[in-house]
C-alpha atoms as a PDB file:
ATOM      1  CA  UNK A   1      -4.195 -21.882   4.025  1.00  0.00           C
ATOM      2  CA  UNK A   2      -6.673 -20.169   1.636  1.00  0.00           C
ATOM      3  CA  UNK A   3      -7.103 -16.480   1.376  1.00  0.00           C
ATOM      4  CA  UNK A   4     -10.548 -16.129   2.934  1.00  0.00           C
ATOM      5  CA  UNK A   5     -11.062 -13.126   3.671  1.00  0.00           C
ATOM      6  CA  UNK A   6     -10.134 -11.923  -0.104  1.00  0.00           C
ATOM      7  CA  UNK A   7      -7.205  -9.586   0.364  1.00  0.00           C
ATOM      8  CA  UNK A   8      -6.191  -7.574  -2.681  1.00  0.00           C
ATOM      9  CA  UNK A   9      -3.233  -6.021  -3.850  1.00  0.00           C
ATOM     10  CA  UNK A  10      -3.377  -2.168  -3.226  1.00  0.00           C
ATOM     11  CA  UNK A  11      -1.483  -1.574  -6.746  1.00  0.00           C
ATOM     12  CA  UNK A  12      -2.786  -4.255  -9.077  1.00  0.00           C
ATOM     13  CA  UNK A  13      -6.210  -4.974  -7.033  1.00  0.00           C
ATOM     14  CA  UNK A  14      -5.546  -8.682  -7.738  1.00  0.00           C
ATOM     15  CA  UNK A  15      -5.849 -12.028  -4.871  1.00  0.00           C
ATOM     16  CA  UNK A  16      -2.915 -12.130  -2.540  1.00  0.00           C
ATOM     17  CA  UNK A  17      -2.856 -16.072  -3.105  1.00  0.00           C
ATOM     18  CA  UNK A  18      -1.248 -18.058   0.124  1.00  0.00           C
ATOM     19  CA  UNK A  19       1.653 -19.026  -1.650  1.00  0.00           C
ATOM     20  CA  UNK A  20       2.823 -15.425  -2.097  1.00  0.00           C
ATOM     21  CA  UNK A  21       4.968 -15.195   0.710  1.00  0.00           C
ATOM     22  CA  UNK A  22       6.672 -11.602  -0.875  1.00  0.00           C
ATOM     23  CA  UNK A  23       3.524  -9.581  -0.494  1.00  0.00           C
ATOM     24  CA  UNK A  24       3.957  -7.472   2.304  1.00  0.00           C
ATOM     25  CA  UNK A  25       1.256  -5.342   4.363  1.00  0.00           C
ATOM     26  CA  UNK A  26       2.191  -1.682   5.521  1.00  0.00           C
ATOM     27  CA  UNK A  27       0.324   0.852   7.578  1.00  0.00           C
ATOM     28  CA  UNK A  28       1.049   4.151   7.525  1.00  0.00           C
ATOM     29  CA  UNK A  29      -0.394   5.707  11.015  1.00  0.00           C
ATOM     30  CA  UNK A  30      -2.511   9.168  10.352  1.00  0.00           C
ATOM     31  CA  UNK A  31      -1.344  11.812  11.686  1.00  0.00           C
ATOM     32  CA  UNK A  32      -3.207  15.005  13.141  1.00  0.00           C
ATOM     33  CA  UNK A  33      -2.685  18.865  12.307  1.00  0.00           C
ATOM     34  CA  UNK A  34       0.287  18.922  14.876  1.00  0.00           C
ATOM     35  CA  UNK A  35       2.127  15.995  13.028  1.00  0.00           C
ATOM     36  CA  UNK A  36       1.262  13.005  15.741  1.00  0.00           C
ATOM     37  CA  UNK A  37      -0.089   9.853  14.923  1.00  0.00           C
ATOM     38  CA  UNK A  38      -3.647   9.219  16.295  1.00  0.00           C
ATOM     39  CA  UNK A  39      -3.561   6.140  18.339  1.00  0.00           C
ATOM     40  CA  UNK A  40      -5.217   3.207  16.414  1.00  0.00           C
ATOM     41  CA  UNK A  41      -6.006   4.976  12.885  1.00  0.00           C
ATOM     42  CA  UNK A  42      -4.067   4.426  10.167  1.00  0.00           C
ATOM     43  CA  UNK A  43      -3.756   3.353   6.221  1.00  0.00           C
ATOM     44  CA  UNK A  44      -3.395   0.295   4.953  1.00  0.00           C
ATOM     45  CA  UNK A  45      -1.659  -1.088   1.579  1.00  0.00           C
ATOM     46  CA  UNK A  46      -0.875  -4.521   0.309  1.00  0.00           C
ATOM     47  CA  UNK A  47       1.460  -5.166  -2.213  1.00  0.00           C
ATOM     48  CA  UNK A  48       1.937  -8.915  -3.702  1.00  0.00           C
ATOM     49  CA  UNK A  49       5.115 -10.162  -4.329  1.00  0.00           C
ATOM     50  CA  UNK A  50       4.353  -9.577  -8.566  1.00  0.00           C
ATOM     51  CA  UNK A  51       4.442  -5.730  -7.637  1.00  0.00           C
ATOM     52  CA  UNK A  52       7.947  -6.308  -5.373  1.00  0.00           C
ATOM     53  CA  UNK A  53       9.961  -8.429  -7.352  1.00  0.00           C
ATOM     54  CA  UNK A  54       9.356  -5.997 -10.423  1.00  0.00           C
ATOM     55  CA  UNK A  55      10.709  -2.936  -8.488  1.00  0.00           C
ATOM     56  CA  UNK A  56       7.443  -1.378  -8.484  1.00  0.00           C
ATOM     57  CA  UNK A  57       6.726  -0.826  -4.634  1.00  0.00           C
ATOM     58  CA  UNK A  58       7.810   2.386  -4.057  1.00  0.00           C
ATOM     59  CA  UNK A  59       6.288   4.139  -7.095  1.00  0.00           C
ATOM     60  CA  UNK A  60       3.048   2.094  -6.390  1.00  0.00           C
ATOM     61  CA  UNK A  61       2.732   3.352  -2.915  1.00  0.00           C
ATOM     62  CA  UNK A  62       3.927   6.431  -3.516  1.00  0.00           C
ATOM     63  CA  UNK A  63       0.635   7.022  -6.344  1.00  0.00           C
ATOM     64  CA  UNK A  64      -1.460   5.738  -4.065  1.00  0.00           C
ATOM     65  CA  UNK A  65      -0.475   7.970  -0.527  1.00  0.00           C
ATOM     66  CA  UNK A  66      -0.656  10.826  -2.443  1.00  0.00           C
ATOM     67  CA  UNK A  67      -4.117   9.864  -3.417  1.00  0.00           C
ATOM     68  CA  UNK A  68      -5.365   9.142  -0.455  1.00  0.00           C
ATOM     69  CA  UNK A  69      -4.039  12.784   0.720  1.00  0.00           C
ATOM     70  CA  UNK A  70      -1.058  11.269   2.830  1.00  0.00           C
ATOM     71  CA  UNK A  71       1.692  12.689   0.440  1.00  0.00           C
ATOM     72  CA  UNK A  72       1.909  15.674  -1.724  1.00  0.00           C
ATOM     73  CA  UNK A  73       3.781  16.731  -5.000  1.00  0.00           C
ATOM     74  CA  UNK A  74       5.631  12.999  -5.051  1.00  0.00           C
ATOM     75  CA  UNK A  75       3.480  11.052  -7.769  1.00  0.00           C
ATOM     76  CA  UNK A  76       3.584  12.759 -11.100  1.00  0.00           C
ATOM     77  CA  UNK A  77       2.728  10.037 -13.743  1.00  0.00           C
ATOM     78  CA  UNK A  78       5.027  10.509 -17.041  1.00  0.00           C
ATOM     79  CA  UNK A  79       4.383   8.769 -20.410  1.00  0.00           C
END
């Protein structure tokens, strides 16, 4: 199998290659102004097993929610 279509990681922005059977796909549904998901719109983000197996899932989808306006106040980056 060969990644045709070109899928990138969400976090990184590198190839998903076939091999990487870690990376995961999540949708997150939208929701309205009364808290309930619309049917058939949603968010998606794909994180490659590199981004997993360091322990970086949750803070990468965390940064990127809150900057696509899903979350708020959960992403602060610290140096």
């Amino acid at each position: 199998m060969e990644n045709d279509k070109g899928v990138l990681c969400s976090a990184t922005n590198r190839i998903i290659k076939a091999k990487d059977h870690a990376s995961v796909q999540i949708n997150v549904a939208n929701v309205d102004e009364n808290g309930r998901a619309i049917a058939g719109d949603n968010t998606t983000y794909v994180l490659s097993g590199y981004v997993r197996s360091r322990g970086e899932a949750d803070d990468s989808l965390n940064r990127l929610a809150q900057a696509d306006g899903i979350l708020k106040n959960v992403f602060s980056y610290s140096r």
